[in-house]
N, C-alpha and C. Protein backbone atom coordinates (compact mmCIF):
# COMPACT_ATOMS: atom_id res chain seq x y z
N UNK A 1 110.00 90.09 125.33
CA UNK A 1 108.56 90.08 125.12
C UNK A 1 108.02 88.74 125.63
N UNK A 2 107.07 89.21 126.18
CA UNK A 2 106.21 87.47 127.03
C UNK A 2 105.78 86.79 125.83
N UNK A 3 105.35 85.65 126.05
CA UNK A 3 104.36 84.81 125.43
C UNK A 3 103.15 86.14 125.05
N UNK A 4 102.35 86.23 125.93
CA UNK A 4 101.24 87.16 125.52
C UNK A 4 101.14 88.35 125.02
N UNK A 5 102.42 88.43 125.31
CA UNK A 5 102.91 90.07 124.50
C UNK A 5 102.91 90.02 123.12
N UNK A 6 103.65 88.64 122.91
CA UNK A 6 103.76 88.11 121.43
C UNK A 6 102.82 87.90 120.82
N UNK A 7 101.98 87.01 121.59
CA UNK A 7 100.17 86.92 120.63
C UNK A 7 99.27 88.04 120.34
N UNK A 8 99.38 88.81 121.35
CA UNK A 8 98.92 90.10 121.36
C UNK A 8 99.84 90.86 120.05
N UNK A 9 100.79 91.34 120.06
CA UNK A 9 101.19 92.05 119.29
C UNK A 9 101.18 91.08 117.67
N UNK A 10 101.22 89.67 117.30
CA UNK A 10 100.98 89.13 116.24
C UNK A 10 99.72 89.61 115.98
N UNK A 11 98.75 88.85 116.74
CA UNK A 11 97.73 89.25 116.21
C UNK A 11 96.96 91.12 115.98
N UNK A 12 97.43 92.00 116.56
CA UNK A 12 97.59 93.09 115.76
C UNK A 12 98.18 93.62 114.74
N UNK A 13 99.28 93.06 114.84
CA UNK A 13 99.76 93.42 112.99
C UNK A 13 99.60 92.37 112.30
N UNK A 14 98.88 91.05 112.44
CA UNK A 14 97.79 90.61 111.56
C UNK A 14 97.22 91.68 110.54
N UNK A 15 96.52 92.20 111.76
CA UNK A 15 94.50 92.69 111.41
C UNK A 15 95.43 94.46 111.00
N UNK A 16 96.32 95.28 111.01
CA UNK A 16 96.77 96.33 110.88
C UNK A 16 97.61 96.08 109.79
N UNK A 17 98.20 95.47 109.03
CA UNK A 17 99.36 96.08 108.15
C UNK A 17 98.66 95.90 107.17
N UNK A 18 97.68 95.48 106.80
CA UNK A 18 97.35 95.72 105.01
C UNK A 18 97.00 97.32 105.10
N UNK A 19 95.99 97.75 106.19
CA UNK A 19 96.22 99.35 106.53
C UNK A 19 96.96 99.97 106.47
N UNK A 20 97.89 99.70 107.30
CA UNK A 20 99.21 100.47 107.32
C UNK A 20 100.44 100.24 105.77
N UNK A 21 100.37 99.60 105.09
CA UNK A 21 100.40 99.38 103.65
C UNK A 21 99.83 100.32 102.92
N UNK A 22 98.48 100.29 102.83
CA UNK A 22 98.24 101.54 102.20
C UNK A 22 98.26 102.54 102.05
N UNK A 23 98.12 103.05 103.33
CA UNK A 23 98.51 104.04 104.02
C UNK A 23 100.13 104.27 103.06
N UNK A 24 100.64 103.45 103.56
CA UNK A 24 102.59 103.76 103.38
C UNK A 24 102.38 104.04 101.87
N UNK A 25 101.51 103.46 100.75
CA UNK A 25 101.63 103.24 99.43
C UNK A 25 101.44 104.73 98.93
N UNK A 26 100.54 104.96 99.68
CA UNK A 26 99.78 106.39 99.22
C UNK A 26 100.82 107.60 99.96
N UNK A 27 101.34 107.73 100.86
CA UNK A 27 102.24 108.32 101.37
C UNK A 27 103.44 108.44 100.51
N UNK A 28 103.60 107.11 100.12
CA UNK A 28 105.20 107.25 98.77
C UNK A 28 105.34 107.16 97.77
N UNK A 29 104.04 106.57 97.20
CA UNK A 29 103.66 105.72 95.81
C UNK A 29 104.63 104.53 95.28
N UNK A 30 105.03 104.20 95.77
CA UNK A 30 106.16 103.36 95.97
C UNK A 30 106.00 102.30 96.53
N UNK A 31 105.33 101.30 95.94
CA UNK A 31 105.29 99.29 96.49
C UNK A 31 106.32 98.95 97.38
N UNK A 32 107.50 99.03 96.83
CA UNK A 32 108.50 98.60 97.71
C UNK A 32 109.00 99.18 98.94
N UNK A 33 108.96 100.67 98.69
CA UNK A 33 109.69 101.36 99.65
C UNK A 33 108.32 101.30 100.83
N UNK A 34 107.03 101.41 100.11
CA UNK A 34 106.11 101.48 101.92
C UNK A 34 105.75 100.03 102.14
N UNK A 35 106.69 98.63 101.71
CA UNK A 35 106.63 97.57 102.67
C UNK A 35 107.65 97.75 103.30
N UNK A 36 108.94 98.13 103.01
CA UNK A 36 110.04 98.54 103.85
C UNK A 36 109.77 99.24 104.78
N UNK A 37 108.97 100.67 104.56
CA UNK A 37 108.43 101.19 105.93
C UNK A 37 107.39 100.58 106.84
N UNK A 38 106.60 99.90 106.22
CA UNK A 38 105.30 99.47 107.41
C UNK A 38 106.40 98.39 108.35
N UNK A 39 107.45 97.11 107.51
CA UNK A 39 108.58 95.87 108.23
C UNK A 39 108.93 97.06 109.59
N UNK A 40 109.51 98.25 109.03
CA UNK A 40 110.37 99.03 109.68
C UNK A 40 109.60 99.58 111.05
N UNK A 41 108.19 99.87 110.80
CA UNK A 41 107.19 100.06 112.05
C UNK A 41 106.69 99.16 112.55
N UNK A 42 106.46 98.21 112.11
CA UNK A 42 105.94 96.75 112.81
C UNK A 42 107.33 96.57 113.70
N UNK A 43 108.65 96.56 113.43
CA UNK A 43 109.68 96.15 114.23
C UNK A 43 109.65 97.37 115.50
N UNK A 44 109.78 98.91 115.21
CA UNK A 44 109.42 99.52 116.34
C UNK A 44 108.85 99.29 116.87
N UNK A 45 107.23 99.15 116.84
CA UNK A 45 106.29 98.41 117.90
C UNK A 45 106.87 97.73 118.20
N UNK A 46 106.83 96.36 117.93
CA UNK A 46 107.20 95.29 118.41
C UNK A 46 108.17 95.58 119.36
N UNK A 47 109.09 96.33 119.38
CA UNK A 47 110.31 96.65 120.38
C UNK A 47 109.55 97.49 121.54
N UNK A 48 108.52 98.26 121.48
CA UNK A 48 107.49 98.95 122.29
C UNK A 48 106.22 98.60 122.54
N UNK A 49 106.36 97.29 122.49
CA UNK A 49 104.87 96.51 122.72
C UNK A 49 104.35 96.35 124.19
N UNK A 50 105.08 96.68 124.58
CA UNK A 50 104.88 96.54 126.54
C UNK A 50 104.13 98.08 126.61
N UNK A 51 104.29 99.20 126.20
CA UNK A 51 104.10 100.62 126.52
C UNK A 51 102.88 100.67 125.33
N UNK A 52 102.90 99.84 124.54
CA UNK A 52 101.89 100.56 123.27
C UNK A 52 100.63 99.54 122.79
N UNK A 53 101.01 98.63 123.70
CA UNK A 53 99.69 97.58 123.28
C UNK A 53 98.31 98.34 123.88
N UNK A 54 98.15 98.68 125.48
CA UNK A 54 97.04 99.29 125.70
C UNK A 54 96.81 100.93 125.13
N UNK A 55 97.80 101.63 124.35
CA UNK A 55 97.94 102.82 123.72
C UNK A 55 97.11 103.40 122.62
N UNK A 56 97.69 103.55 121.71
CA UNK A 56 97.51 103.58 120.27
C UNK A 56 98.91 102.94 118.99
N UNK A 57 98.91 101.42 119.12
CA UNK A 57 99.62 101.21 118.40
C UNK A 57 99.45 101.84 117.17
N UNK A 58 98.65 101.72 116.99
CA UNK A 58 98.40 102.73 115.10
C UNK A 58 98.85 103.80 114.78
N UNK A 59 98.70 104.99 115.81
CA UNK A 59 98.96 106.14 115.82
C UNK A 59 100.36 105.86 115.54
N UNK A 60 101.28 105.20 116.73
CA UNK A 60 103.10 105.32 116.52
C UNK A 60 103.30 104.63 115.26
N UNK A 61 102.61 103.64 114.80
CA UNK A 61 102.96 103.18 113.49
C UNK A 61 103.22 103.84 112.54
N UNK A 62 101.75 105.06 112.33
CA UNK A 62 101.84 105.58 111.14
C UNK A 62 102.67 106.66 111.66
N UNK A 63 103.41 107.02 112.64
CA UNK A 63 104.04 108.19 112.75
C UNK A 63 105.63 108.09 112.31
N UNK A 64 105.62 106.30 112.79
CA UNK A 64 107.09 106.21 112.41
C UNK A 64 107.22 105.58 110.94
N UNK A 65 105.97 105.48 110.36
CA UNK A 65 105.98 105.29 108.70
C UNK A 65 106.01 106.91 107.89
N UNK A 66 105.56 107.89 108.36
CA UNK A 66 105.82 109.02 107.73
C UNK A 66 106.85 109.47 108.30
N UNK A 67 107.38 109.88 109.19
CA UNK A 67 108.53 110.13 109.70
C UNK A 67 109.71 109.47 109.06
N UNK A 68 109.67 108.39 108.90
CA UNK A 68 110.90 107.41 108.55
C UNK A 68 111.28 107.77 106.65
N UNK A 69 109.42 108.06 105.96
CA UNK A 69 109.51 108.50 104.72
C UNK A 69 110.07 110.26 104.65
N UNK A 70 109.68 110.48 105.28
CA UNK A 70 110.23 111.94 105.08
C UNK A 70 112.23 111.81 105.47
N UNK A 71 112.21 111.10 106.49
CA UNK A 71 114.25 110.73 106.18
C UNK A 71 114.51 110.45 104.98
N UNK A 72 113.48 109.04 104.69
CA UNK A 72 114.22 108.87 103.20
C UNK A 72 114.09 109.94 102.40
N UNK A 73 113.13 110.57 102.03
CA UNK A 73 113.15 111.55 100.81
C UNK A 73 114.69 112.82 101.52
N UNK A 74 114.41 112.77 102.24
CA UNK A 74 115.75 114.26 102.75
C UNK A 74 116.97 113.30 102.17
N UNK A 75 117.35 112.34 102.76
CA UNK A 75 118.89 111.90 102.01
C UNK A 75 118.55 111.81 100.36
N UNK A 76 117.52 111.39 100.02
CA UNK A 76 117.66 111.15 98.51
C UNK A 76 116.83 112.00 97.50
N UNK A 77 116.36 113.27 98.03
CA UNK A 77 115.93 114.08 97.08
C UNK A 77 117.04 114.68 96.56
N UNK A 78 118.28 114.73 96.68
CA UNK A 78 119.21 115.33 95.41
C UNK A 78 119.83 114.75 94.38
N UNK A 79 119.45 113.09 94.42
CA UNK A 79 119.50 112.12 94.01
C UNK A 79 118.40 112.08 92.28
N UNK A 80 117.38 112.50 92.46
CA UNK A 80 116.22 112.48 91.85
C UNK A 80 115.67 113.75 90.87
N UNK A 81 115.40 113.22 90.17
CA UNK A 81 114.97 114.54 89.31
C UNK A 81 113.45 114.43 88.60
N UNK A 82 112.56 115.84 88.47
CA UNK A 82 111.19 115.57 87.99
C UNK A 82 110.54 115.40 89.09
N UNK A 83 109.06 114.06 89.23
CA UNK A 83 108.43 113.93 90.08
C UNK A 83 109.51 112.88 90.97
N UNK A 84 109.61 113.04 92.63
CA UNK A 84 110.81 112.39 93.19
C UNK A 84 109.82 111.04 93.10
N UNK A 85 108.69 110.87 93.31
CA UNK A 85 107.92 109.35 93.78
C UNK A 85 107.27 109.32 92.57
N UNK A 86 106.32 108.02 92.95
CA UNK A 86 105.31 108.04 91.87
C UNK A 86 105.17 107.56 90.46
N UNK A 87 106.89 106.71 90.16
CA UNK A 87 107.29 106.16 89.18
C UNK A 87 106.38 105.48 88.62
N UNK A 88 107.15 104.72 87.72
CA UNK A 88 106.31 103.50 87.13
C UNK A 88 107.01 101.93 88.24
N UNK A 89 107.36 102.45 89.34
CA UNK A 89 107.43 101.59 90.64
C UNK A 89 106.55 101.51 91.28
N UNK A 90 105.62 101.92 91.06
CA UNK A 90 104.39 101.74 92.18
C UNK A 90 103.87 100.67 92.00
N UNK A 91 102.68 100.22 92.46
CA UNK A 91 101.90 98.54 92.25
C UNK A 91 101.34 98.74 91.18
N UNK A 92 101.23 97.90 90.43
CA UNK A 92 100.28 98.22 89.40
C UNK A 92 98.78 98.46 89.63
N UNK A 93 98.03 98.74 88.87
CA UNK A 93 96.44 98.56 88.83
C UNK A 93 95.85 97.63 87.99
N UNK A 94 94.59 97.01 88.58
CA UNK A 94 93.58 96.87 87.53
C UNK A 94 92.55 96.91 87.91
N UNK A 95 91.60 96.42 87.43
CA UNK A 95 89.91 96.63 87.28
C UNK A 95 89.32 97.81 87.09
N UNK A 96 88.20 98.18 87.65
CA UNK A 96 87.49 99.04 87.44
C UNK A 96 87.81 100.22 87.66
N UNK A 97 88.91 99.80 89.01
CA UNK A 97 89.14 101.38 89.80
C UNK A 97 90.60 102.01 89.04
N UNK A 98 91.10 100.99 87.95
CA UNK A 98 92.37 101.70 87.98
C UNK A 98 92.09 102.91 87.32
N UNK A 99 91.60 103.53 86.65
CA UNK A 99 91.68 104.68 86.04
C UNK A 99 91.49 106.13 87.58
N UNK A 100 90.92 105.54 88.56
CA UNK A 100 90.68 106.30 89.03
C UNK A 100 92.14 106.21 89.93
N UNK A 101 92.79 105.16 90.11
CA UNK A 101 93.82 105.02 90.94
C UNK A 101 94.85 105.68 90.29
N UNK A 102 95.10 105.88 88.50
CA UNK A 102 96.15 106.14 88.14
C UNK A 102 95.87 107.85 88.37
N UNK A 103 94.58 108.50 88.30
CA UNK A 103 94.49 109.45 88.02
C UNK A 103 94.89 110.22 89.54
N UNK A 104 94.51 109.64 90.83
CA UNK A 104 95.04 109.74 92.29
C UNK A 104 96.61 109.46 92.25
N UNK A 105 97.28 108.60 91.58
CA UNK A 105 98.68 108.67 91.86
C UNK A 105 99.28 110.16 90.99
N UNK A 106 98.67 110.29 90.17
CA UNK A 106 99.10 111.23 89.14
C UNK A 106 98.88 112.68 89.84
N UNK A 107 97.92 112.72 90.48
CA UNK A 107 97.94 113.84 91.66
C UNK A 107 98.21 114.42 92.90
N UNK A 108 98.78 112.92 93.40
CA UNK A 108 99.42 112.91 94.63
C UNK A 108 100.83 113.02 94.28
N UNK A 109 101.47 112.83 92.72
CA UNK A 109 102.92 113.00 92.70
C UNK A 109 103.01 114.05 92.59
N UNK A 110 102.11 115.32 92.26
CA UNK A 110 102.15 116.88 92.02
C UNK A 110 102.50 117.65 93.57
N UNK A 111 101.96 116.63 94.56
CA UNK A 111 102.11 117.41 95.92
C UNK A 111 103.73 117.11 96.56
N UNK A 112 104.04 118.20 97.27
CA UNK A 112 105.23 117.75 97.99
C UNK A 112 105.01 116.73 98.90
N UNK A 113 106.07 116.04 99.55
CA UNK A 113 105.76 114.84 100.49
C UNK A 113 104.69 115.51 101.95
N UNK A 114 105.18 116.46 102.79
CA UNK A 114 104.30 116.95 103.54
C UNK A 114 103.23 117.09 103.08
N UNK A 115 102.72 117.90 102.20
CA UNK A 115 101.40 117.88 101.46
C UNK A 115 100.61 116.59 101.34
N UNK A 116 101.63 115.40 100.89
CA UNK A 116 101.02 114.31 100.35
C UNK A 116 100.59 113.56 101.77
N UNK A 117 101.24 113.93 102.82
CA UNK A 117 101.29 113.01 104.17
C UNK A 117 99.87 113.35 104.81
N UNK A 118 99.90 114.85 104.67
CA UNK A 118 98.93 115.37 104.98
C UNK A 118 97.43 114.40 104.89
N UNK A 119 97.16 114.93 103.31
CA UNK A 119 96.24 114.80 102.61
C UNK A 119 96.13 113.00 102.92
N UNK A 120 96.82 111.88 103.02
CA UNK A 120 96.70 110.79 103.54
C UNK A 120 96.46 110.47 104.57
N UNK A 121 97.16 111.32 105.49
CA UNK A 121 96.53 111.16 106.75
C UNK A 121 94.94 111.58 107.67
N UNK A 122 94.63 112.65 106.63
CA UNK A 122 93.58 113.61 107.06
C UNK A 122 92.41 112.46 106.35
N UNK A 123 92.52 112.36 105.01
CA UNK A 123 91.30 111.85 104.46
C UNK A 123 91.19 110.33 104.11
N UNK A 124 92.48 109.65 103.87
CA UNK A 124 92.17 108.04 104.20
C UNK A 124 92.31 107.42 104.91
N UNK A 125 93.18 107.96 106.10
CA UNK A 125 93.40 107.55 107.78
C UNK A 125 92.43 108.10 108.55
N UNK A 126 91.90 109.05 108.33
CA UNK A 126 90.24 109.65 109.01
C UNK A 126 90.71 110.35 110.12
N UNK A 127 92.24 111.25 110.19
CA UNK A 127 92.47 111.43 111.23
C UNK A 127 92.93 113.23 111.50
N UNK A 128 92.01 113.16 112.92
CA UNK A 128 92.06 114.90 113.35
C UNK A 128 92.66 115.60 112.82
N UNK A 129 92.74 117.34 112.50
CA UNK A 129 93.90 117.88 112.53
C UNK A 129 94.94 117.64 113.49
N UNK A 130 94.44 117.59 114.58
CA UNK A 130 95.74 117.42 115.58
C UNK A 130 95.81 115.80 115.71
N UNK A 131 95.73 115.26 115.64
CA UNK A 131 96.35 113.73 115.30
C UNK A 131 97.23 114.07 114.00
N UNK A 132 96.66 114.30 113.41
CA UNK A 132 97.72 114.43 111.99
C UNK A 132 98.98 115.56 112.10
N UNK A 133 98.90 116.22 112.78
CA UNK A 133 99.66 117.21 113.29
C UNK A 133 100.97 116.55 114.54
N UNK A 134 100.31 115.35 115.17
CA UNK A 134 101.17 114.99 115.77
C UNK A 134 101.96 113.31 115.70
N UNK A 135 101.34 112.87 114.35
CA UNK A 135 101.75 112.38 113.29
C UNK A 135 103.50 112.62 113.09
N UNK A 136 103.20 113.96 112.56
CA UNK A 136 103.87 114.70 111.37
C UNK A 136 105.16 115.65 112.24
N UNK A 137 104.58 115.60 113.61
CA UNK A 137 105.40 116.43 114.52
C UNK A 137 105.33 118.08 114.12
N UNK A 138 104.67 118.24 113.58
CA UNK A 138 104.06 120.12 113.47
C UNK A 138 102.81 120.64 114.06
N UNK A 139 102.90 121.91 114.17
CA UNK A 139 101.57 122.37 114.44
C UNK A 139 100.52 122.44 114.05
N UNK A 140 99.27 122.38 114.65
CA UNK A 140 98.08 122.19 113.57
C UNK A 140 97.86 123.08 112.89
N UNK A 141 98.44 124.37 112.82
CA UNK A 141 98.12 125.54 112.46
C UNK A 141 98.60 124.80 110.57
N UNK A 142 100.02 124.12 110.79
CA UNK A 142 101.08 123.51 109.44
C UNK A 142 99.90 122.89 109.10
N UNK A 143 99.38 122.25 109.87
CA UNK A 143 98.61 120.93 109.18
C UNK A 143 97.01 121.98 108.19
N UNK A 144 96.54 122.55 108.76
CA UNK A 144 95.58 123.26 108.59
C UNK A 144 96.09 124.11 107.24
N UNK A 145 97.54 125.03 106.73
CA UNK A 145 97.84 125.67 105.94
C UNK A 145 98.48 123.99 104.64
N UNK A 146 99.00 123.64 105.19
CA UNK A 146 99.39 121.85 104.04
C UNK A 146 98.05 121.34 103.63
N UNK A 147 96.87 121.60 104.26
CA UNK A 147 95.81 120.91 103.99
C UNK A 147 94.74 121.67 102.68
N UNK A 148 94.97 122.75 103.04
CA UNK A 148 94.33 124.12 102.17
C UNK A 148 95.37 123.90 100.62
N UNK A 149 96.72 123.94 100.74
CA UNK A 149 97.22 124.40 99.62
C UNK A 149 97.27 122.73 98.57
N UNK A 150 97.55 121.27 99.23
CA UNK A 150 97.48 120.49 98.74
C UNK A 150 95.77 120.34 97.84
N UNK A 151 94.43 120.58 99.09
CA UNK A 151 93.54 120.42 98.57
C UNK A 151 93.43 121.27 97.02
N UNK A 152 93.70 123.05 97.18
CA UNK A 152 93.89 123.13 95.80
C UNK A 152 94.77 123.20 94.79
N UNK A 153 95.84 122.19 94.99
CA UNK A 153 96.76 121.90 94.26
C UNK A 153 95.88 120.69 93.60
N UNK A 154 95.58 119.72 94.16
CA UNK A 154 94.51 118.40 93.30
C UNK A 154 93.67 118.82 92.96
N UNK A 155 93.08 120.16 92.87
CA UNK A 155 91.95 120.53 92.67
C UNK A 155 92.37 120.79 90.60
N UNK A 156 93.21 121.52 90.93
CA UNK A 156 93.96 122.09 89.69
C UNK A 156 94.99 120.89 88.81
N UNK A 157 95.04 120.08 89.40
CA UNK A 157 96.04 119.26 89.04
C UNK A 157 94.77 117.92 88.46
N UNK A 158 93.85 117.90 88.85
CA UNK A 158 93.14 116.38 88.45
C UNK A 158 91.64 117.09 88.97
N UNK A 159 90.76 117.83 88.18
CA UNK A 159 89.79 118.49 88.64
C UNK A 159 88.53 117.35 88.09
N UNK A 160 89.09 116.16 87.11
CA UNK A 160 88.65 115.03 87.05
C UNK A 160 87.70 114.03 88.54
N UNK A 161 88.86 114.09 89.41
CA UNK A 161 88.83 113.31 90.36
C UNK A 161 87.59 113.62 91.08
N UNK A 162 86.90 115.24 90.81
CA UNK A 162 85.91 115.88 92.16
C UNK A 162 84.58 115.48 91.45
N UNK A 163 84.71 114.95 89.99
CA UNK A 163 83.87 114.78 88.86
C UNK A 163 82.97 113.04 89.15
N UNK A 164 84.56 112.84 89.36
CA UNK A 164 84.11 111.17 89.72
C UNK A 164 83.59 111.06 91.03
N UNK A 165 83.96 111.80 91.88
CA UNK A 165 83.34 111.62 93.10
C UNK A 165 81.77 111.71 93.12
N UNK A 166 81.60 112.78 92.39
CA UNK A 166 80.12 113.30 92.35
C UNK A 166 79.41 112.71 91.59
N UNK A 167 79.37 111.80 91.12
CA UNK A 167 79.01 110.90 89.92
C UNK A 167 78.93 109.50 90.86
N UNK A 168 79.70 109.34 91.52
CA UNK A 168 79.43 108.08 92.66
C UNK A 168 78.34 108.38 93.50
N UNK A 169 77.91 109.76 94.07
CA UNK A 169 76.79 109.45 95.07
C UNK A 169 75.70 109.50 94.85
């Protein structure tokens, strides 16, 4: 990597990983495990910074942060029992928003991981069906049927959450 490759790519995962953090948090519920994944995509880039600086670094980021979470859960979902994520490992909360944060973790541990990737990628990453579809490496048709059954799975699972929304605007 050049000199400028290097400044260039520092200063993007500067201004990108508290994003891509959250992103990972909400994807696993898990503090630790989505700084391990965002280290783990910042190092891919970085190894593809010549091909992905004028690209969409973001896009491969978050692809190889859900991708990389869905390996982990395949080796270690027989490992686990109950809800697999979503422990009392996650970050903690406070202020104002935690009630609303605990009540979002509490509903995102009801979804399967695809479901949950989904629903993160679609509505706090702001991104297409087919971006999220090629994310996830499925069809949008997957993304479009994961998107329907998660939405009323939280619907039923925390019918709280659509309460608070509507009360905010």
């Amino acid at each position: 990597m050049t000199t400028g490759d290097r400044e260039s790519f520092t200063l993007w995962a500067t201004e990108r990983q508290g994003a891509l953090l959250r992103t990972a948090v909400l994807v696993t519920g898990d503090h630790q495990r989505a700084e391990d994944l965002v280290q783990e995509a910042l190092t891919k880039v970085a190894l593809r910074w010549g091909r992905l600086r004028d690209g969409q670094p973001d896009a491969y980021a978050r692809t190889v942060i859900v991708r990389d979470n869905i390996s982990w859960w395949r080796r270690h979902r027989r490992e686990r029992v109950g809800l697999p994520e979503y422990e009392d490992r996650a970050a903690p909360v406070s202020g104002a928003t935690s009630e609303r944060q605990l009540m979002l973790r509490d509903a995102l541990a009801r979804l399967t991981a695809r479901q949950r990737a989904v629903i993160v990628l679609r509505f706090y990453d702001d991104l297409t069906e087919t971006q999220t579809a090629d994310v996830l490496g499925v069809a949008v048709g997957t993304v479009k049927s994961q998107t329907h059954l998660a939405l009323r799975r939280l619907r039923e699972a925390a019918p709280q959450l659509a309460e608070l929304l509507t009360e905010d605007s």
